[in-house]
N, C-alpha and C. Protein backbone atom coordinates (compact mmCIF):
# COMPACT_ATOMS: atom_id res chain seq x y z
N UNK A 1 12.53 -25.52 116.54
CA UNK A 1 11.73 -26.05 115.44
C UNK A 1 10.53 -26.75 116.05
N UNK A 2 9.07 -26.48 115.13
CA UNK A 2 8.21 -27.23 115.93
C UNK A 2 8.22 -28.61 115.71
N UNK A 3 7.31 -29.36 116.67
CA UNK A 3 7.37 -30.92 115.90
C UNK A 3 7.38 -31.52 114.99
N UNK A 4 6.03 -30.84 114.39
CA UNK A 4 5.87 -31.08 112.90
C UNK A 4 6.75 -30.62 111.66
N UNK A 5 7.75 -29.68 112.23
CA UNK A 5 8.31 -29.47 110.86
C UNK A 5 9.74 -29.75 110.99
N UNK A 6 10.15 -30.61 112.60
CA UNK A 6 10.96 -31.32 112.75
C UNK A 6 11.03 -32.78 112.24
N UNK A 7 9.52 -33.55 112.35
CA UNK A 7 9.98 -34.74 111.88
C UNK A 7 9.73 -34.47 110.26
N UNK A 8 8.93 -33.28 109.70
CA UNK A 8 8.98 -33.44 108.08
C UNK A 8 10.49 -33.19 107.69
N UNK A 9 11.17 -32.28 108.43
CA UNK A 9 13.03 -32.58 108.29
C UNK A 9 13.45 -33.82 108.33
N UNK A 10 13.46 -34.24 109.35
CA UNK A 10 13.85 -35.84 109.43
C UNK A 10 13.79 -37.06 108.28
N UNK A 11 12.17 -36.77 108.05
CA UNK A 11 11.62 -37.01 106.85
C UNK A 11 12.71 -37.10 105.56
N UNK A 12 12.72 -35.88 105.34
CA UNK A 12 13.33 -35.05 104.13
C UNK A 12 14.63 -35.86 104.32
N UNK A 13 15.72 -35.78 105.27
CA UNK A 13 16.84 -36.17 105.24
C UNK A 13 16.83 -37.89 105.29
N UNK A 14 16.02 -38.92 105.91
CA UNK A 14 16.00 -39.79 105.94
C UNK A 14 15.33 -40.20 104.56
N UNK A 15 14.87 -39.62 103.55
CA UNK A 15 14.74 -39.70 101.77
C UNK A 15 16.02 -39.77 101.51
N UNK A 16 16.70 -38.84 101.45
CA UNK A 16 18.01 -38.34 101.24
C UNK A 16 18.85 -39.29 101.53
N UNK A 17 18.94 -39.87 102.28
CA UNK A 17 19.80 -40.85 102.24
C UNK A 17 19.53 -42.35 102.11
N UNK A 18 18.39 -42.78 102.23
CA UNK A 18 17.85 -43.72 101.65
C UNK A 18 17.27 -43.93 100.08
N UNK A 19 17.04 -42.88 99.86
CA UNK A 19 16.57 -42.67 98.40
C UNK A 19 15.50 -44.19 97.66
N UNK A 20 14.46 -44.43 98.32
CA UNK A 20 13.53 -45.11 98.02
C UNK A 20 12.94 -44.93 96.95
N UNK A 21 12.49 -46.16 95.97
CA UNK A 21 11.81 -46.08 94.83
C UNK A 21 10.85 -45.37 94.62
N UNK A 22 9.69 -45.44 96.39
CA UNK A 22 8.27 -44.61 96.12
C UNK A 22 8.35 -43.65 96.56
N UNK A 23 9.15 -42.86 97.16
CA UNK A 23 9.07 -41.65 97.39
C UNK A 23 9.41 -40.41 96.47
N UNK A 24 8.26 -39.80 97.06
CA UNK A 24 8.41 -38.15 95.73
C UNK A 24 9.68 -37.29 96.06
N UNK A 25 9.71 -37.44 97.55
CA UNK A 25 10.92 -37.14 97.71
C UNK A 25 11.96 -36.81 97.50
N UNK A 26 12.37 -38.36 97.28
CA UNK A 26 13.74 -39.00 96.56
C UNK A 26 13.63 -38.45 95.15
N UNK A 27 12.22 -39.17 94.49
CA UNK A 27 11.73 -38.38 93.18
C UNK A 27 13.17 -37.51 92.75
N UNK A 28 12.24 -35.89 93.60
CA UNK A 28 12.76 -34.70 93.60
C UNK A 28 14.22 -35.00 93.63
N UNK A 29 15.18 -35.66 94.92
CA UNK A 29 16.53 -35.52 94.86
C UNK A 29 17.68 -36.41 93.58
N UNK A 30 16.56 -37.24 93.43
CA UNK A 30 16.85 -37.83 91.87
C UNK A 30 16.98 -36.91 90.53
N UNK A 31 16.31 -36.28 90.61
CA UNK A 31 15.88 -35.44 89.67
C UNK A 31 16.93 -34.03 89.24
N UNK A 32 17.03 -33.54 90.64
CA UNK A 32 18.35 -32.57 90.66
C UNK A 32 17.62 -31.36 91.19
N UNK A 33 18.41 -30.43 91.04
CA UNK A 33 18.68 -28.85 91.83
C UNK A 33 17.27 -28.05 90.88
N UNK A 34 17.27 -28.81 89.62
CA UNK A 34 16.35 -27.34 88.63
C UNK A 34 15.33 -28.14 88.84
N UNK A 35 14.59 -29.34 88.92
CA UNK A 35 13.34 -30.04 89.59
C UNK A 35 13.25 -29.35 90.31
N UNK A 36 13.66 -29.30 91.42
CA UNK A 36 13.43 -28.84 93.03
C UNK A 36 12.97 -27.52 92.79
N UNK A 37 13.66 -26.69 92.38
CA UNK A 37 13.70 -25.05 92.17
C UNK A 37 12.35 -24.69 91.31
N UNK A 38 12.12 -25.36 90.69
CA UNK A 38 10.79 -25.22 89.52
C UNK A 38 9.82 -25.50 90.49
N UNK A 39 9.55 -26.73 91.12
CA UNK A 39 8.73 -26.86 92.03
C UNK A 39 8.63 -26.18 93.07
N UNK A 40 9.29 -25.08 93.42
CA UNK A 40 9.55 -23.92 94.43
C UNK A 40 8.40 -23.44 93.98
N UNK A 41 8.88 -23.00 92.18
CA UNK A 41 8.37 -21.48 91.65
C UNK A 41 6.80 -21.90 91.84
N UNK A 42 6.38 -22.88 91.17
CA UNK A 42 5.11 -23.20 91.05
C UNK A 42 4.25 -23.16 92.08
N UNK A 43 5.10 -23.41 93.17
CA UNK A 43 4.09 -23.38 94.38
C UNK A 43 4.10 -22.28 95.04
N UNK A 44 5.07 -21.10 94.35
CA UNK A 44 4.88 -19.51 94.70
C UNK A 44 3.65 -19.28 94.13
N UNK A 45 3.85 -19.64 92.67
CA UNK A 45 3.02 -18.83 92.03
C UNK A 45 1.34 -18.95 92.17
N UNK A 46 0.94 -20.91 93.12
CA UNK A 46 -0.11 -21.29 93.29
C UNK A 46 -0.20 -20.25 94.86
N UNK A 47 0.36 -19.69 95.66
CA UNK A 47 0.26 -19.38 97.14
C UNK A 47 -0.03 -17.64 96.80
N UNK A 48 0.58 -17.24 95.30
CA UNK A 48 -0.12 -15.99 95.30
C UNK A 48 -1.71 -16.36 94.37
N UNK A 49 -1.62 -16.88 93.71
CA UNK A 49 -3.15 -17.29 93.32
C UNK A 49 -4.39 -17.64 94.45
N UNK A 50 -3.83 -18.36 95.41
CA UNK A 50 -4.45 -18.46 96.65
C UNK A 50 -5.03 -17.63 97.17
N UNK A 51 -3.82 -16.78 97.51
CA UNK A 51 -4.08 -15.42 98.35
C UNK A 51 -5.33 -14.48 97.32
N UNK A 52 -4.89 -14.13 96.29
CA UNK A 52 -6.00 -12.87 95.55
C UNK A 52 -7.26 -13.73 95.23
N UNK A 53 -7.66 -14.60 95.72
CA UNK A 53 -9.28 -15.33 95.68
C UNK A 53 -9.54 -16.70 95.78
N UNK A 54 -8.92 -17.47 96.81
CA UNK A 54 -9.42 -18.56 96.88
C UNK A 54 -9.50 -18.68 98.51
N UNK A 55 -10.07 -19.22 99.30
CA UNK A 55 -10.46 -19.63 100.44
C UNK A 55 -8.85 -19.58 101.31
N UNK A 56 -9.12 -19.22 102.85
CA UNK A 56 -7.70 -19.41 103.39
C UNK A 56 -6.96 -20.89 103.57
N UNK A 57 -8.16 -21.86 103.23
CA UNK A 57 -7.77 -23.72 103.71
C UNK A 57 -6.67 -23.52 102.44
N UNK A 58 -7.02 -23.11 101.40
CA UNK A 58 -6.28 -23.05 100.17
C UNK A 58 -4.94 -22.47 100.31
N UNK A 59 -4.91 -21.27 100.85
CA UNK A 59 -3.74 -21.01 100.89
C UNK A 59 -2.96 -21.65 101.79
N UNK A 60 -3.00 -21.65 103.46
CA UNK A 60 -2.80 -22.86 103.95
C UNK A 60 -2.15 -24.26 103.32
N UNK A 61 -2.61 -24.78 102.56
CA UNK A 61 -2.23 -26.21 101.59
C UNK A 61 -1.06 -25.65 100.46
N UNK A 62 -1.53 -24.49 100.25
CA UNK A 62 -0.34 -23.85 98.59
C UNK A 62 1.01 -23.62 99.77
N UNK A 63 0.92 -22.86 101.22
CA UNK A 63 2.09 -22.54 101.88
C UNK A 63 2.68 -24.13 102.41
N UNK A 64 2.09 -24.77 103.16
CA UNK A 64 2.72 -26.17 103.36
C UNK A 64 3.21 -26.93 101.73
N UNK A 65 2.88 -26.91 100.91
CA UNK A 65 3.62 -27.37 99.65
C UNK A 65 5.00 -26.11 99.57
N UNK A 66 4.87 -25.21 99.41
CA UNK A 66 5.87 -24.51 99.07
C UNK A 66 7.20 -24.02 100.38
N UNK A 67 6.62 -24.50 101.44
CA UNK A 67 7.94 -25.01 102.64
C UNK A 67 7.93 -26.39 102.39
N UNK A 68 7.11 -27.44 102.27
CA UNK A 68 7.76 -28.56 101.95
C UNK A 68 9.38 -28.31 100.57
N UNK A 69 8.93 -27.92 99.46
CA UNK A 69 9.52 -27.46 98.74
C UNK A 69 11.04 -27.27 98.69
N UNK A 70 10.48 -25.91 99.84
CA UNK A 70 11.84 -25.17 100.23
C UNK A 70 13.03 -25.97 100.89
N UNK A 71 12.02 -27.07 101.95
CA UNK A 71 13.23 -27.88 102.69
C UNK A 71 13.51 -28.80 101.75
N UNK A 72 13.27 -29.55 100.91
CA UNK A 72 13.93 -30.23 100.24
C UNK A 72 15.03 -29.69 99.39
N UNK A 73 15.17 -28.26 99.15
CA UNK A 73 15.67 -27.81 98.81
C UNK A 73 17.24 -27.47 99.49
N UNK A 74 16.76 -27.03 100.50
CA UNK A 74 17.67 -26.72 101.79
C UNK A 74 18.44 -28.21 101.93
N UNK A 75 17.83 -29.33 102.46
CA UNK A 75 18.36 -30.76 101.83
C UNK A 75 19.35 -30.99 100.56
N UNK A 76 19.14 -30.64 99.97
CA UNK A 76 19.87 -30.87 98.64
C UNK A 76 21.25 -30.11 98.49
N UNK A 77 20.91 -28.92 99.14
CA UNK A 77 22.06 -28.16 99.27
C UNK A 77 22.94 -28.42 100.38
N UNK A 78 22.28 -29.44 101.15
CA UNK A 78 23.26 -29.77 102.49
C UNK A 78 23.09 -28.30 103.69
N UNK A 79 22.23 -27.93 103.55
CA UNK A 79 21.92 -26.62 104.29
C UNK A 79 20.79 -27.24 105.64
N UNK A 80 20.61 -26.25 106.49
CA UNK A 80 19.59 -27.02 107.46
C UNK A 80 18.54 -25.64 107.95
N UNK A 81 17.58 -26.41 108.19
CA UNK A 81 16.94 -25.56 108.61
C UNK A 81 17.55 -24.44 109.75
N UNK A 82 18.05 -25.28 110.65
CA UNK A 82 18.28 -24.44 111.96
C UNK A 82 19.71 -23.24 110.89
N UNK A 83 19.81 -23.37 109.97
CA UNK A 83 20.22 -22.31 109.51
C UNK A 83 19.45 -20.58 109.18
N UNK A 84 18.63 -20.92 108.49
CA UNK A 84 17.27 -20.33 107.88
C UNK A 84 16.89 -19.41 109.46
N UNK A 85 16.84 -20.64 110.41
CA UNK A 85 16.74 -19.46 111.72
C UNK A 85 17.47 -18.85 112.40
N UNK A 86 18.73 -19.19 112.21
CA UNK A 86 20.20 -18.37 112.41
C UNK A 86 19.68 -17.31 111.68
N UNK A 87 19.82 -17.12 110.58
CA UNK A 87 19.28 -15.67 109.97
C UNK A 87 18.06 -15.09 110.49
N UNK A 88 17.15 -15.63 110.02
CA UNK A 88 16.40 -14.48 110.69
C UNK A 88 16.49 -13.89 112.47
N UNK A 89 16.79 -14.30 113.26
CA UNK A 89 17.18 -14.11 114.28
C UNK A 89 18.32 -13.18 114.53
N UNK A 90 19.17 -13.63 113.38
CA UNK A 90 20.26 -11.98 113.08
C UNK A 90 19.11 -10.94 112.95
N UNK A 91 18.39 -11.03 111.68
CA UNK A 91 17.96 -9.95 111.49
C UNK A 91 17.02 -9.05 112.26
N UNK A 92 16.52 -9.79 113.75
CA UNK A 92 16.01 -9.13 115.10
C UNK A 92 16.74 -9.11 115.98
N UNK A 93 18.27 -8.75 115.72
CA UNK A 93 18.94 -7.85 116.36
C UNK A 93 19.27 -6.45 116.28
């Protein structure tokens, strides 16, 4: 995992168990499983809007929201990243 998307894990899980008032975070894990998942879709649907005509900084910003997303997601489910790369790594065998 690279740095950066090691400590935004860390991040993510240290919400998670602290569950702080100001964080969007927590927000999200407050909120539940269909928050999280909605906020997936939306930021699919902003990363294909991106892509068919808006600048690449744009898409860039729509893909970092929609892996932020995802790991909170992965969080919630008690899942981990270093899972996510267990698989694909099967699948280049």
């Amino acid at each position: 995992m690279s740095e950066t998307i090691d400590q935004l894990w860390q991040t993510i899980l240290q919400r998670h168990e602290e569950m702080p008032d100001d964080s969007y975070t927590a927000f999200l894990f407050r909120k539940g499983e269909n928050e999280i998942v909605k906020k997936i879709g939306e930021e699919a649907i902003e990363v294909i809007v991106a892509a068919k005509g808006e600048t690449e900084d744009r898409i860039i910003y729509e893909m970092a929201d929609l892996f932020y997303h995802s790991l909170v997601l992965l969080a919630a489910r008690g899942l981990t990243w270093a899972e996510v790369e267990e698989e694909l790594a099967r699948r280049f065998k």
